[in-house]
C-alpha atoms as a PDB file:
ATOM      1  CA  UNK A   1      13.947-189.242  57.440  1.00  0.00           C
ATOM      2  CA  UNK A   2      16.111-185.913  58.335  1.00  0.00           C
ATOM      3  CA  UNK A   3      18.861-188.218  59.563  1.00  0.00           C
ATOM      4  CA  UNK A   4      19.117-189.924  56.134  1.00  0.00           C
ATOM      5  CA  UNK A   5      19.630-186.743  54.942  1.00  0.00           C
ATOM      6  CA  UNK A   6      22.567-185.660  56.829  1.00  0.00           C
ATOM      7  CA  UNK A   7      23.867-189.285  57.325  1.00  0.00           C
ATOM      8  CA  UNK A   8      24.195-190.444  53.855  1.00  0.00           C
ATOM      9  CA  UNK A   9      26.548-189.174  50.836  1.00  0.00           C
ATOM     10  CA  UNK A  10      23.716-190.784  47.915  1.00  0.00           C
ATOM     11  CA  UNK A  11      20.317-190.400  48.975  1.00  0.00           C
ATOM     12  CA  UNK A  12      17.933-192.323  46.739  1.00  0.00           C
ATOM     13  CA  UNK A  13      15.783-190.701  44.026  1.00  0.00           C
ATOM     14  CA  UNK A  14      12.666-192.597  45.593  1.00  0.00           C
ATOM     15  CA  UNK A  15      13.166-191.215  48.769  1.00  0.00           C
ATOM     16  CA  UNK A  16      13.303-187.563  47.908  1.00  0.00           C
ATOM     17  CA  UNK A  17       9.453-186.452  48.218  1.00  0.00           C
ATOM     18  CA  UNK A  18       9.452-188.292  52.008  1.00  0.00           C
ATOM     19  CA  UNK A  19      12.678-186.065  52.962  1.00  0.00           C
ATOM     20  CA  UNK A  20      11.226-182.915  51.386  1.00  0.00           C
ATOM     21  CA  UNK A  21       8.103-183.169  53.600  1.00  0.00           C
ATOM     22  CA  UNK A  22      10.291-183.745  56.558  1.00  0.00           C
ATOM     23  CA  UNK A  23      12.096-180.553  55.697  1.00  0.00           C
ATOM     24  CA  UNK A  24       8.285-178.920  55.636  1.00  0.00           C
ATOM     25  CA  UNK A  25       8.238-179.056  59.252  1.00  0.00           C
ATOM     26  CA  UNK A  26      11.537-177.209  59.505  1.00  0.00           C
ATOM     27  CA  UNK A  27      11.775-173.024  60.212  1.00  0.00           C
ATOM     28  CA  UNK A  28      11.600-171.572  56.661  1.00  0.00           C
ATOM     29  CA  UNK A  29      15.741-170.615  57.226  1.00  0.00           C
ATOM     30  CA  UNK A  30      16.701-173.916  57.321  1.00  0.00           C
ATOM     31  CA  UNK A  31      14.615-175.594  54.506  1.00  0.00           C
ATOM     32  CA  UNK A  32      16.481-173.700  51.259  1.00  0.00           C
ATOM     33  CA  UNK A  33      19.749-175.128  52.542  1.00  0.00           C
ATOM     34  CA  UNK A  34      18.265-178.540  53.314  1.00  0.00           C
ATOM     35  CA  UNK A  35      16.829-179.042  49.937  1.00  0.00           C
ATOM     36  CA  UNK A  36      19.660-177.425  48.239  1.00  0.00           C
ATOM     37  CA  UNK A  37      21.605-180.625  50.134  1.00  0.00           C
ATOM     38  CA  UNK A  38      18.723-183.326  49.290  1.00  0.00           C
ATOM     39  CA  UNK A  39      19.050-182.619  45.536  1.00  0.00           C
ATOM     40  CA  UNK A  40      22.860-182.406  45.406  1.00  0.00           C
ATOM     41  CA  UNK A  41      22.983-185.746  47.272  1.00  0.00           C
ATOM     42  CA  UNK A  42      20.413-187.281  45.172  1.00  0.00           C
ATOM     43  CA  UNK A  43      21.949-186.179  41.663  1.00  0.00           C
ATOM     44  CA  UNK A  44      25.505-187.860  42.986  1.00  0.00           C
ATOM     45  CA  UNK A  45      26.399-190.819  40.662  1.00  0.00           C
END
């Protein structure tokens, strides 16, 4: 699910709560930046 996240310019809407729990198993340091990605990716039109 992490590689959809750095893979993929648009991530679907549907598939944000899977990614975020992904990023949950992820050192602290790393998750802000992650999530700050997922949403930015996920608000793209």
């Amino acid at each position: 699910m992490l590689s959809k996240l750095a893979s993929s310019d648009k991530i679907d809407p549907s598939d944000i709560v899977d990614i975020d729990l992904a990023i949950n198993s992820i050192p602290e340091n790393l998750q802000e930046a992650m999530r700050k990605t997922l949403h930015e990716k996920a608000s793209r039109e």
